[in-house]
Protein backbone atom coordinates (compact mmCIF):
# COMPACT_ATOMS: atom_id res chain seq x y z
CA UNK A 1 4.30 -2.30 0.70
CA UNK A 2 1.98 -1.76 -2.10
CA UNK A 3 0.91 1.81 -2.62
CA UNK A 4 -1.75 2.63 -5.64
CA UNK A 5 -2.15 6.43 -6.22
CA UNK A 6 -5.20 7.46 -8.43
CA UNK A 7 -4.57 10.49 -11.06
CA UNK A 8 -7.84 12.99 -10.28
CA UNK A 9 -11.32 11.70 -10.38
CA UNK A 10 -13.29 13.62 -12.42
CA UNK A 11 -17.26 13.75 -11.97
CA UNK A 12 -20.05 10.97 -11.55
CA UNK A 13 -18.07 9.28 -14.59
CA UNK A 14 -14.83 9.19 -12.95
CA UNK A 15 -16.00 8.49 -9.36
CA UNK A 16 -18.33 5.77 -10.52
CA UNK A 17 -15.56 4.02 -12.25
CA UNK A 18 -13.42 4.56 -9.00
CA UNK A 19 -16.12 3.02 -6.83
CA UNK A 20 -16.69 -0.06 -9.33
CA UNK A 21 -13.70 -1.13 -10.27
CA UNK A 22 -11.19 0.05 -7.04
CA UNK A 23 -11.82 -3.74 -5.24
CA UNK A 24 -10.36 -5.39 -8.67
CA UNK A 25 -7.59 -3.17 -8.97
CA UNK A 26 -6.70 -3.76 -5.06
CA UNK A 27 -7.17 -7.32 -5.67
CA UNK A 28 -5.30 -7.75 -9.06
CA UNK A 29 -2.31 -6.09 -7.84
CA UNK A 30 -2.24 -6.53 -4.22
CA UNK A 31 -2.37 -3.13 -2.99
CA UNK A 32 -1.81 -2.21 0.87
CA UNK A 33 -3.05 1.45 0.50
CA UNK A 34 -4.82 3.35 -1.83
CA UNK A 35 -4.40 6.99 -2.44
CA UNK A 36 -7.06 9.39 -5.01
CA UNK A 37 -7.31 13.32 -5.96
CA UNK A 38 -10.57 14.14 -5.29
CA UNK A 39 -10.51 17.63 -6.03
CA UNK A 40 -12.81 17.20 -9.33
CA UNK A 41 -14.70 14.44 -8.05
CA UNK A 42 -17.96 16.54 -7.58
CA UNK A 43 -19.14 17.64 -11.27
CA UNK A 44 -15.75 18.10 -12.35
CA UNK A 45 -14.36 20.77 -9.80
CA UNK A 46 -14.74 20.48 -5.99
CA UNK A 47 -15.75 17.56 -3.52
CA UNK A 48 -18.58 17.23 -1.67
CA UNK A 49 -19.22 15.68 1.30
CA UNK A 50 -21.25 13.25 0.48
CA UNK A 51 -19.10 12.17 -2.60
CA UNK A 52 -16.06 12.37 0.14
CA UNK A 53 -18.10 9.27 2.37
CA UNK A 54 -18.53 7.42 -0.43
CA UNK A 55 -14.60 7.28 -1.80
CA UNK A 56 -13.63 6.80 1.29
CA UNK A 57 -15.72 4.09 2.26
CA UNK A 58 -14.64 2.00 -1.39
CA UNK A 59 -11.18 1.56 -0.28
CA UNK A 60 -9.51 4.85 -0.87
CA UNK A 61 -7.54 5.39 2.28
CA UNK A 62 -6.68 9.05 1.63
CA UNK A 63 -7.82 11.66 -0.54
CA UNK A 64 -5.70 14.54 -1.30
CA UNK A 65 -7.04 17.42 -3.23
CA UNK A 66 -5.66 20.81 -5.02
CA UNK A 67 -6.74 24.45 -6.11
CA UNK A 68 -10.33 23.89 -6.51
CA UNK A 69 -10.63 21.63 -3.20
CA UNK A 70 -12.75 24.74 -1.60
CA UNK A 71 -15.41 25.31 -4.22
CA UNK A 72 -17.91 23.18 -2.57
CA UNK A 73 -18.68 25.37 0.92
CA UNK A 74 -20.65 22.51 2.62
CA UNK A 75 -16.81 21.17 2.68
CA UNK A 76 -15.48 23.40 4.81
CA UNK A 77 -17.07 21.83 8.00
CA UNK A 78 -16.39 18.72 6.52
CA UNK A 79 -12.66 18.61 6.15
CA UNK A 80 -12.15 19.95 9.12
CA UNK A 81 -13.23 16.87 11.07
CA UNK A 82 -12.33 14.57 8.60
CA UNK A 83 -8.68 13.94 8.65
CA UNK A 84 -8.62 11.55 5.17
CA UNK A 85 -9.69 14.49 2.96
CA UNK A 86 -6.52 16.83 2.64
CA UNK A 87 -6.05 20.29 1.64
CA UNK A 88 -2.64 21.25 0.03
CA UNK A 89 -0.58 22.23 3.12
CA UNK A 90 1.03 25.81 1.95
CA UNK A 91 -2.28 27.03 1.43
CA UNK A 92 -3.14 30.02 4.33
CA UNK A 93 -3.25 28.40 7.86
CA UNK A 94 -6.84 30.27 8.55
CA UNK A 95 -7.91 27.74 5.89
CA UNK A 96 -9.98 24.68 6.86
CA UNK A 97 -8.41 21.34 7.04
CA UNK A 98 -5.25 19.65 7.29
CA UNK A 99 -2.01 19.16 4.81
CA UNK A 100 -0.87 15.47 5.97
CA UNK A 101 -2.19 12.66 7.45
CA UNK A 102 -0.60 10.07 9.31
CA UNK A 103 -2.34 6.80 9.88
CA UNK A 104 -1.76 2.74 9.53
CA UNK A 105 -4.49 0.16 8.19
CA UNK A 106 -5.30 -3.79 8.88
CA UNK A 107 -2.75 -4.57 6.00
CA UNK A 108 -0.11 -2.07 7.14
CA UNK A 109 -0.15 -3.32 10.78
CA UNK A 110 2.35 -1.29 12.97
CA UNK A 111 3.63 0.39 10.08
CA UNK A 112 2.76 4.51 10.09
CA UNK A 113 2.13 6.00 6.41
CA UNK A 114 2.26 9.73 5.75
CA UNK A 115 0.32 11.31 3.09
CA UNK A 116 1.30 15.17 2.56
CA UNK A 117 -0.37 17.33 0.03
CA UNK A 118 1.21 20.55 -1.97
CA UNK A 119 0.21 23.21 -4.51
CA UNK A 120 2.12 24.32 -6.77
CA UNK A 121 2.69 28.27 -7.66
CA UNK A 122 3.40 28.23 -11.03
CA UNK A 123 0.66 29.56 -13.33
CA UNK A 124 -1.64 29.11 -10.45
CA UNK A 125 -2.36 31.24 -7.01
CA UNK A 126 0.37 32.52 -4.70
CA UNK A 127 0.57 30.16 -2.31
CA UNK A 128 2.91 30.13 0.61
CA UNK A 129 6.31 28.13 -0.53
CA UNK A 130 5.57 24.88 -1.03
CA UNK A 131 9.64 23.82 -1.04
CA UNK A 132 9.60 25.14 2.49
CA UNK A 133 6.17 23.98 3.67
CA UNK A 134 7.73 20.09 2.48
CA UNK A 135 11.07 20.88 4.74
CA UNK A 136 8.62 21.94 7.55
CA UNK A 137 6.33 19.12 7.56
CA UNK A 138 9.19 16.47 7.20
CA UNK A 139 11.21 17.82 9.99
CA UNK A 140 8.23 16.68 11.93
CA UNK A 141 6.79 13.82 10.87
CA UNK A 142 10.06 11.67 9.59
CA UNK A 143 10.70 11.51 13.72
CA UNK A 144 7.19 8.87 13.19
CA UNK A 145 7.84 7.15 9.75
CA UNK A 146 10.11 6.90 6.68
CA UNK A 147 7.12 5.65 4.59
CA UNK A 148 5.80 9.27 3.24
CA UNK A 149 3.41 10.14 -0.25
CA UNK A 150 3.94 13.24 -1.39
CA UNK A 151 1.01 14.45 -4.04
CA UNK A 152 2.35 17.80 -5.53
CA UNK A 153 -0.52 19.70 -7.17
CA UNK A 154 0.95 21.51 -9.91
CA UNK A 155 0.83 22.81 -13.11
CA UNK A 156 4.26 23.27 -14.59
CA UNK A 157 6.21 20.15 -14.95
CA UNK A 158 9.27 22.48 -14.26
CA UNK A 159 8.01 22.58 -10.90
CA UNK A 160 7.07 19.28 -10.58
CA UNK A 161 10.57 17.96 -11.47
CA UNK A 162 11.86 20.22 -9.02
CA UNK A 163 10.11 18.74 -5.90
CA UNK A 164 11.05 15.42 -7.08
CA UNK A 165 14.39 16.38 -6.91
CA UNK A 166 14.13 18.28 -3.81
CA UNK A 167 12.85 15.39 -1.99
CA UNK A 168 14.57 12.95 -3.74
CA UNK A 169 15.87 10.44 -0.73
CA UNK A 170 13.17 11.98 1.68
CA UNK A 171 10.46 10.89 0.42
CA UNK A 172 8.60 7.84 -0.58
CA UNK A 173 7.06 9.13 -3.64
CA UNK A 174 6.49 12.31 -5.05
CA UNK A 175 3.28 12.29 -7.30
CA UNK A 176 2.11 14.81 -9.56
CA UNK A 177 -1.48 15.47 -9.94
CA UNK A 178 -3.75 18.53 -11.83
CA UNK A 179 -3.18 18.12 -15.53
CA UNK A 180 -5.43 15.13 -16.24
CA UNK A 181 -2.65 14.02 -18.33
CA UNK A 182 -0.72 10.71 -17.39
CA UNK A 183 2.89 11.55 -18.35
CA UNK A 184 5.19 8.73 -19.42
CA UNK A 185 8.60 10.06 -17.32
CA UNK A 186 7.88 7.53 -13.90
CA UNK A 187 11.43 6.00 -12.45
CA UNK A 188 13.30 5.69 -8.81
CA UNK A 189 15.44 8.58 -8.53
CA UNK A 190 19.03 8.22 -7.73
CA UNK A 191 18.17 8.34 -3.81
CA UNK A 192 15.27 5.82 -4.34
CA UNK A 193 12.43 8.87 -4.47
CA UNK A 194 9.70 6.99 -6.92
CA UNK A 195 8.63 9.96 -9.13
CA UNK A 196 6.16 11.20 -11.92
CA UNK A 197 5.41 14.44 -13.17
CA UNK A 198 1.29 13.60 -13.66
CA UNK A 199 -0.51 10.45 -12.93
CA UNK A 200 -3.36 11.44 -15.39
CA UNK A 201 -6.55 11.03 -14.24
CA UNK A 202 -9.86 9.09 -13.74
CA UNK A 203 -12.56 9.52 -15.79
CA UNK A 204 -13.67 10.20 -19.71
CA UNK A 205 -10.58 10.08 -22.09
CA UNK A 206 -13.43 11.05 -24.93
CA UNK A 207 -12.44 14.73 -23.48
CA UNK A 208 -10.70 17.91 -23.21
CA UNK A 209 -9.20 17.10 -19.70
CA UNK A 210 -12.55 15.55 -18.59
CA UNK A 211 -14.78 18.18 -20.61
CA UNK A 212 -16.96 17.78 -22.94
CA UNK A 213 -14.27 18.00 -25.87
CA UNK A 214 -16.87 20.48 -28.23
CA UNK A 215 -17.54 22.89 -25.51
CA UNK A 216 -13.26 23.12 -24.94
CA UNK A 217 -13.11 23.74 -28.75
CA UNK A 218 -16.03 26.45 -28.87
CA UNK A 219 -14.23 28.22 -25.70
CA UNK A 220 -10.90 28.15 -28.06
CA UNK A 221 -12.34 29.35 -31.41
CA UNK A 222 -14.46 32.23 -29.96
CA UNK A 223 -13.44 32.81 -27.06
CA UNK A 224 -16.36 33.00 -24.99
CA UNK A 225 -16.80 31.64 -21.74
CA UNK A 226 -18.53 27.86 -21.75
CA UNK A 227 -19.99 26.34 -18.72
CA UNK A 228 -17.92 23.03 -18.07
CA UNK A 229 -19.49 19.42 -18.27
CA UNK A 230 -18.25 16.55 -17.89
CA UNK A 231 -18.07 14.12 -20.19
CA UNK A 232 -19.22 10.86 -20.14
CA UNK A 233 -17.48 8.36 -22.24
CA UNK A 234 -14.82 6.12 -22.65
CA UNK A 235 -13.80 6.24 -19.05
CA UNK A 236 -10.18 5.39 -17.75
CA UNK A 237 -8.63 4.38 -14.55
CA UNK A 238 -4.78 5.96 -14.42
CA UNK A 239 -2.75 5.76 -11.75
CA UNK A 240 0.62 4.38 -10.42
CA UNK A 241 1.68 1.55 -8.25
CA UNK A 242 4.40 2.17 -5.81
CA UNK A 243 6.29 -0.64 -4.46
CA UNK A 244 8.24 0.66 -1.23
CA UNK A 245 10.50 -1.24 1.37
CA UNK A 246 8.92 -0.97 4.58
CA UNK A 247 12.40 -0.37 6.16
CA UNK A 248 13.88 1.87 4.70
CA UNK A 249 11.12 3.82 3.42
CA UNK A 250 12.47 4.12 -0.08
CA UNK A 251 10.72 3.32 -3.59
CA UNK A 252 11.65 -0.19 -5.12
CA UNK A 253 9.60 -0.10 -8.37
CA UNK A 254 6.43 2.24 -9.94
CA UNK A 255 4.09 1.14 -12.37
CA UNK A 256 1.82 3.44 -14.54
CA UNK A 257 -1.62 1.75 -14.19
CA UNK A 258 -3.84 2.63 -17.24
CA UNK A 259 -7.25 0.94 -17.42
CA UNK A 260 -10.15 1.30 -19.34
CA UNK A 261 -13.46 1.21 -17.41
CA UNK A 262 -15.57 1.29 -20.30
């Protein structure tokens, strides 16, 4: 099985690039299932639910999402009836939505495929434990399938590293999202856990993390708060391609995917 995981979309830039170019991708590399951070997809921070329809219906078969995954409120009906938009699963349980899905497609047949999604702590809110909330959720839902995606939200690649290890043999694939910035550490770890610490993201490399780089630089040199905008050139697709055996549930090869959407 064929898993592609896309680093955040960021904006109209990033989501129109998503949306264009997904079907070539799928095609090109023979993907089963395709996974995307949303979280920035509307404007650069939050999803609505309008922008949530249209990912999903492209060919994204999950979207998983982060810290900023509640600044939209006309999302918190949404996600709460639709199960393919995730929230990070140690966030408060009053919250709306839900931290995994579970599901199988026409190309997965029979086979079950869990998506869970974390949050990180460092440098960001307290959230309940997300080490704990990964035990708790994989108690349950390894009893349905060995074939899980694990997208850790975080900032500090400390962290990040240390869910990879932590789930290292229980997991499919633990994937880093948040920075915007594709790192270059992917491998199988020693109990076949396919692992890196950020898959970048989708949308304008001519940036500051998907910013308008002159606005991030004013913000720096004086120090004054800038209202974000996205950027809107020289848009890139990163991502990663997991190759897992259907079997044993364990990660046989990942791929960076880097590709420039003009």
């Amino acid at each position: 099985m064929k898993v592609l995981f896309l680093g955040d979309i960021i904006g109209n830039p990033g989501r129109t690039a998503a949306v264009r170019d997904l079907p070539w991708v799928i095609n090109n590399n023979e993907i089963d299932i395709v996974i995307a951070n949303g979280e920035n997809a509307a404007g650069g921070i939050g999803i609505s639910p309008q922008i949530a329809d249209m990912l999903l219906s492209s060919g994204i078969d999950v979207l998983t999402s982060g810290n900023h995954i509640y600044k939209k409120k006309e999302i918190y009906d949404y996600i709460d009836n639709e199960p393919r938009l995730l929230k990070p699963a140690n966030f408060p349980p009053s919250t709306p939505g839900n931290g995994y899905y579970i599901f199988s497609s026409k190309k997965t047949g029979d086979k079950k495929v869990a998506v869970i999604n974390l949050c990180g702590r460092v440098f960001l809110d307290s959230y309940d434990c997300p080490f704990r909330k990964a035990d708790e959720i994989l108690d349950e839902i390894s009893k349905i399938t060995s074939l899980i995606i694990v997208d850790f939200h975080a900032e500090a690649t400390s962290e990040k590293i240390a869910m990879g290890w932590y789930l290292d043999g229980r997991a499919s694939a633990v994937i880093g999202t948040h920075t915007h910035v594709q790192t270059a550490d992917e491998r199988i770890l020693p109990a076949g856990t396919a692992y890196i610490s950020d898959v970048g993201m989708t949308g304008p490399r001519d940036s500051v993390i998907g910013v308008k780089k002159e606005l991030i630089i004013e913000r720096f040199l004086k120090m004054m708060p800038q209202k974000f905008v996205v950027s809107g050139s020289d848009i890139w697709i990163n991502g990663a391609i997991i190759e897992i055996d259907e079997k044993s549930g364990l990660a046989k090869s990942i791929l960076r995917l880097n590709y420039s959407a003009g």
